[in-house]
N, C-alpha and C. Protein backbone atom coordinates (compact mmCIF):
# COMPACT_ATOMS: atom_id res chain seq x y z
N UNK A 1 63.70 68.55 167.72
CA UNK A 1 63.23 68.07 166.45
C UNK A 1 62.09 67.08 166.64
N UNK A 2 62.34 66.23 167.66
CA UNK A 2 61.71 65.26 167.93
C UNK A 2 59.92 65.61 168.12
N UNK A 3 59.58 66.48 168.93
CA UNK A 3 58.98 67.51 169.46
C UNK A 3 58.27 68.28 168.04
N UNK A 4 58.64 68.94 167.37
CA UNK A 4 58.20 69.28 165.48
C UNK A 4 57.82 68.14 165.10
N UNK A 5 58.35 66.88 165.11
CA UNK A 5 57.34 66.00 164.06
C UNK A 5 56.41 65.35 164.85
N UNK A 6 56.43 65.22 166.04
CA UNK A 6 55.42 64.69 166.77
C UNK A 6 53.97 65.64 166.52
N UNK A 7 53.87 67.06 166.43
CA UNK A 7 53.17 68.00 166.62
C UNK A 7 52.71 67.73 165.23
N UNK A 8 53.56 67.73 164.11
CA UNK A 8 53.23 68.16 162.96
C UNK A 8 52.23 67.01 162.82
N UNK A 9 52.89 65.42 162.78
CA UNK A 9 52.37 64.38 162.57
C UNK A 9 51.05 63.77 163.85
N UNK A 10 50.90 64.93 164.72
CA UNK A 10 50.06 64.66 165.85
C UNK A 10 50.24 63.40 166.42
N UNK A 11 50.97 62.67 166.48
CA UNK A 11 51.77 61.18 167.01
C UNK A 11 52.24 61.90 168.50
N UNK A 12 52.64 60.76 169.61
CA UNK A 12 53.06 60.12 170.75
C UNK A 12 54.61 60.25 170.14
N UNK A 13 55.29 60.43 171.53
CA UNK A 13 56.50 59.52 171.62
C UNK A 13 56.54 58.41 170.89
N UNK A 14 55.97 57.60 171.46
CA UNK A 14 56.46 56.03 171.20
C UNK A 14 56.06 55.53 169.59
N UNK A 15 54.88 56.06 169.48
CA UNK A 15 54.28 56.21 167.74
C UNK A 15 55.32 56.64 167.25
N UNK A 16 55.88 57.58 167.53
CA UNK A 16 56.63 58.36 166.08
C UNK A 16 58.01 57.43 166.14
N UNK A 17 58.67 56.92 167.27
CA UNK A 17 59.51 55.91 167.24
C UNK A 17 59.57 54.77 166.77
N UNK A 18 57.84 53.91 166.42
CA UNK A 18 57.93 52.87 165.98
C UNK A 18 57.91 53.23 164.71
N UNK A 19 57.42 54.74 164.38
CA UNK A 19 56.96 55.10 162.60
C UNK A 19 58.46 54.76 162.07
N UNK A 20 59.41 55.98 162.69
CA UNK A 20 60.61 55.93 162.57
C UNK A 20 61.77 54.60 162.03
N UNK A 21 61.18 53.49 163.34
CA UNK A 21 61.76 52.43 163.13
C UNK A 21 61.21 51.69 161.87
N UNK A 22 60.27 51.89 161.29
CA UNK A 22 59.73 51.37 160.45
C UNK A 22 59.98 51.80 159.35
N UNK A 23 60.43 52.98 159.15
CA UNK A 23 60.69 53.56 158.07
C UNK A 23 62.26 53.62 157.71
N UNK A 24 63.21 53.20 158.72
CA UNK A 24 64.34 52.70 158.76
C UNK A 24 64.68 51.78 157.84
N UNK A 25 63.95 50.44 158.43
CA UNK A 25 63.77 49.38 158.20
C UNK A 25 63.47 49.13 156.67
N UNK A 26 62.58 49.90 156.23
CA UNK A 26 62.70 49.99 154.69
C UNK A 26 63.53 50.78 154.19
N UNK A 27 64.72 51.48 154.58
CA UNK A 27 65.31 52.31 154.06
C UNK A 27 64.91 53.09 153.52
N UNK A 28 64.07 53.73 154.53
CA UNK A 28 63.18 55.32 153.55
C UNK A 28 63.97 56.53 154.70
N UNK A 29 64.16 56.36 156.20
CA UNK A 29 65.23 57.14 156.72
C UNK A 29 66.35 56.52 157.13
N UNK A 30 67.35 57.47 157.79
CA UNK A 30 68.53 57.30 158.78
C UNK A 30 68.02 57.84 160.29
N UNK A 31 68.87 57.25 161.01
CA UNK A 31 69.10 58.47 162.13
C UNK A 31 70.86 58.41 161.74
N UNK A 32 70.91 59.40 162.77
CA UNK A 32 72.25 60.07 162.42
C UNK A 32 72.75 61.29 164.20
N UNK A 33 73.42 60.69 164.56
CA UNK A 33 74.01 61.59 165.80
C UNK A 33 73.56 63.10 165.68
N UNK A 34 73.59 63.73 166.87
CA UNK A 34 73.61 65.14 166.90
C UNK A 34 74.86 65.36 167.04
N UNK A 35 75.70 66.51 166.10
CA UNK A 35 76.79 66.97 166.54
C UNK A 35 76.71 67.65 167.84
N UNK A 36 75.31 68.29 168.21
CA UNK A 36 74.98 69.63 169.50
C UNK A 36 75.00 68.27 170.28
N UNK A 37 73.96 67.95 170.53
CA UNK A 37 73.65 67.34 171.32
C UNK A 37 73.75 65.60 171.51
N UNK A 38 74.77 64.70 171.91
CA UNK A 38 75.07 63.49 171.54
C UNK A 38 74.25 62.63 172.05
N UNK A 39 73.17 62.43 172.74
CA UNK A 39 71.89 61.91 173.33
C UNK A 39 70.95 62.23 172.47
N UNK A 40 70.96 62.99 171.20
CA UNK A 40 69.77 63.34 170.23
C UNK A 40 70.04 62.68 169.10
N UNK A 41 69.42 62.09 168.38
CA UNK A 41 69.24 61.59 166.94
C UNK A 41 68.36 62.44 166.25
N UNK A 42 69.08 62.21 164.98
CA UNK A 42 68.62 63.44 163.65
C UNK A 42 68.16 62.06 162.72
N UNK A 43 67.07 62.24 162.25
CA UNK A 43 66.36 61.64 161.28
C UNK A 43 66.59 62.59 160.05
N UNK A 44 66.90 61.90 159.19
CA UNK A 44 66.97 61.95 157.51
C UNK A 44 66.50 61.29 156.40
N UNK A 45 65.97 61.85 155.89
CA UNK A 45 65.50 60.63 154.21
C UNK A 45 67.00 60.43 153.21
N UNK A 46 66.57 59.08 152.97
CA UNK A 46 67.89 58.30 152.84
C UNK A 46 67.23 58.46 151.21
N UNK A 47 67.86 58.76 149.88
CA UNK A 47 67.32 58.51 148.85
C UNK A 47 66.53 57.74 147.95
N UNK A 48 66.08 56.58 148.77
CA UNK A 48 65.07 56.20 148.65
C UNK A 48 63.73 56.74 148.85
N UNK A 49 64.02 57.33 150.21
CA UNK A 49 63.04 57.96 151.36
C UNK A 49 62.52 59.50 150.79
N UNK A 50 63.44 59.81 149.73
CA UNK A 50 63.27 60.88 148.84
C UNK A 50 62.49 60.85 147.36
N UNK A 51 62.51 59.52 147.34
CA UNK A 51 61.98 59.59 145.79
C UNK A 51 60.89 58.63 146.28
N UNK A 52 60.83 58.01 147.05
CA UNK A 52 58.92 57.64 147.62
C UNK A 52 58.06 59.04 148.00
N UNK A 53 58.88 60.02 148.82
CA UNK A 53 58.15 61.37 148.91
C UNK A 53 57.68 61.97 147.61
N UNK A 54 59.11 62.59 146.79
CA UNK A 54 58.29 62.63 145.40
C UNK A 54 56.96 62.43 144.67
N UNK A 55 57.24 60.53 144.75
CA UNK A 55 56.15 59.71 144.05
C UNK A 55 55.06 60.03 144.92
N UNK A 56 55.10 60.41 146.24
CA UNK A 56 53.69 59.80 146.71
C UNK A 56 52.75 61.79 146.66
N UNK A 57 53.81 62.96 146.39
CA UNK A 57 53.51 64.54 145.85
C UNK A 57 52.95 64.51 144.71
N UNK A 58 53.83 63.55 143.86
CA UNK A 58 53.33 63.55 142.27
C UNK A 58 51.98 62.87 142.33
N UNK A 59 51.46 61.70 143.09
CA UNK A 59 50.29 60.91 143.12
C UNK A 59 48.95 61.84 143.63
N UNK A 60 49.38 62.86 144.90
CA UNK A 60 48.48 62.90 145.32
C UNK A 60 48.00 65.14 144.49
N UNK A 61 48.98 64.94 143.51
CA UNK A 61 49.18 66.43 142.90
C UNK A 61 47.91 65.60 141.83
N UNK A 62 48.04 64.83 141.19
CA UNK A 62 47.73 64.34 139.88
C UNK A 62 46.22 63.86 140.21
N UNK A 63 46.05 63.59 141.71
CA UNK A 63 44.31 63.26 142.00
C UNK A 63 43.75 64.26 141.62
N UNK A 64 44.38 65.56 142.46
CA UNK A 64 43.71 66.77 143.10
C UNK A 64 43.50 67.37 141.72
N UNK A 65 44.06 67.02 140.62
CA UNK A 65 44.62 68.11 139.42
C UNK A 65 43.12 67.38 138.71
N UNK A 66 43.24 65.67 138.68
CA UNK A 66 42.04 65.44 138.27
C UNK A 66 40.27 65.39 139.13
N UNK A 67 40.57 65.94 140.22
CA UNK A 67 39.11 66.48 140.86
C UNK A 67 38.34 68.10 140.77
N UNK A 68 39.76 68.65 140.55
CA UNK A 68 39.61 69.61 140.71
C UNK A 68 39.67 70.55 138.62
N UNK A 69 39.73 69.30 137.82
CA UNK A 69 40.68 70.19 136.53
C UNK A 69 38.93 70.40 135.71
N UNK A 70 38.24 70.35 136.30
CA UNK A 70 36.91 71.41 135.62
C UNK A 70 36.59 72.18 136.03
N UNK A 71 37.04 72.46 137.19
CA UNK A 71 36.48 73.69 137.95
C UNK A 71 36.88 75.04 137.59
N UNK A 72 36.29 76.34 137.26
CA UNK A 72 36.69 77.70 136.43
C UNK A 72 38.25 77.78 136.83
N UNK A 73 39.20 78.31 136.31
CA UNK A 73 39.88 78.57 137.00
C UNK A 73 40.36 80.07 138.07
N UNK A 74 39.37 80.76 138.56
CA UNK A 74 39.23 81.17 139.37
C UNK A 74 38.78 80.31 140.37
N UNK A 75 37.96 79.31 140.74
CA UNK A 75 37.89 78.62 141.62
C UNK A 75 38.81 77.77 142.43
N UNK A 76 39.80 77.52 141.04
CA UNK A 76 40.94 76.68 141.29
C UNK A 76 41.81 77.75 142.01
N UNK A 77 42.03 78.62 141.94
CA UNK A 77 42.68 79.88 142.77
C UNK A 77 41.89 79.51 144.20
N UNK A 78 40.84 80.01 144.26
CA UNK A 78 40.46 80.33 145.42
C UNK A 78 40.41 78.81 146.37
N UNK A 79 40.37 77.47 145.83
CA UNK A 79 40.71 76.61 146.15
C UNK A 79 41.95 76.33 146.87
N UNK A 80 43.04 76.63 146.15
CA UNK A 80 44.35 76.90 146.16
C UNK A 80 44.84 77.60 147.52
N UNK A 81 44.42 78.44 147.56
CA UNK A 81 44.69 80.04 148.54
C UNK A 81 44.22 78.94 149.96
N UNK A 82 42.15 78.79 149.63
CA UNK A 82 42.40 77.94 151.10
C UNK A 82 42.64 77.18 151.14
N UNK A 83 43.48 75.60 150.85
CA UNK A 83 44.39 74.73 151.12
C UNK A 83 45.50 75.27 151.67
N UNK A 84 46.52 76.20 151.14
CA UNK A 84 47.60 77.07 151.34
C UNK A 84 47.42 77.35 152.86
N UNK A 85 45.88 78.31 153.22
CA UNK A 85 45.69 78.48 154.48
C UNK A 85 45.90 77.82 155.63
N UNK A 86 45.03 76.38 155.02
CA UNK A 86 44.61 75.62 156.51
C UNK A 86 46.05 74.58 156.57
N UNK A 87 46.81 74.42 155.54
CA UNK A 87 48.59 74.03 155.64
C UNK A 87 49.20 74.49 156.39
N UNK A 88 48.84 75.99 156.94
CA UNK A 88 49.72 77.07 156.91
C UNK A 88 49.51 76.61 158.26
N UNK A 89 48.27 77.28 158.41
CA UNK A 89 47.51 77.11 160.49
C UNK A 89 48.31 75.29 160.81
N UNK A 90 48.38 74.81 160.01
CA UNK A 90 48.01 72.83 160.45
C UNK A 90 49.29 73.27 161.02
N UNK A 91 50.83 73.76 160.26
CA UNK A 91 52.07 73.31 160.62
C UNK A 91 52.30 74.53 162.01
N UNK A 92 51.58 75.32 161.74
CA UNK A 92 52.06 76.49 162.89
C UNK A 92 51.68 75.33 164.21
N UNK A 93 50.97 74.72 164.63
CA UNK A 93 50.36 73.85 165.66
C UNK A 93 49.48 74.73 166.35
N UNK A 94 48.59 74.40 167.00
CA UNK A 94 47.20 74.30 167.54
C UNK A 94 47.19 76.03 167.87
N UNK A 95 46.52 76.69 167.72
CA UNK A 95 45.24 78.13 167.60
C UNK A 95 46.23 78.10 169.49
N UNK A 96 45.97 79.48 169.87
CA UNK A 96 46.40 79.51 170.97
C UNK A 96 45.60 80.94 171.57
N UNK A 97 45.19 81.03 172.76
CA UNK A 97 43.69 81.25 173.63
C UNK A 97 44.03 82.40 173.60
């Protein structure tokens, strides 16, 4: 798991540990034991940590809606489609030779 958000979030070890700890600390996650594996910690959004995600989807839905809300809406499609794309490539991780 550990390994997925490092990639996703392009962070270090030790970065994503202090993110982690930091985000603890405000009660936005948990960790939480591995049942598999008891040397692994499982990170979770604690319901707080769920409704700051929300707020911060709804904030950044409501920019895009107002940068983008003159544009034909065929454009807004084709806008759409490539965002969708380069989401798609970002989470798969890095193009491979």
């Amino acid at each position: 798991m550990r390994r997925r958000l490092s990639r996703a979030l392009h962070l270090e070890k030790s970065s994503l540990t202090g993110l982690v700890d930091r985000a603890a600390k405000r009660g936005l996650v948990r960790r939480t034991r591995s049942s598999r594996d008891r040397r692994a910690c499982l990170i979770e959004l604690t319901g707080e940590g769920q409704r700051m995600g929300e707020l911060a989807h709804e904030g950044v839905a409501a920019r895009l809606e107002t940068l983008a809300g003159d544009l034909p809406a065929g454009h807004r499609d084709l806008l759409a489609s490539a965002v969708e794309t380069l989401l798609s490539r970002h989470t798969a991780g890095p193009p491979r030779a």
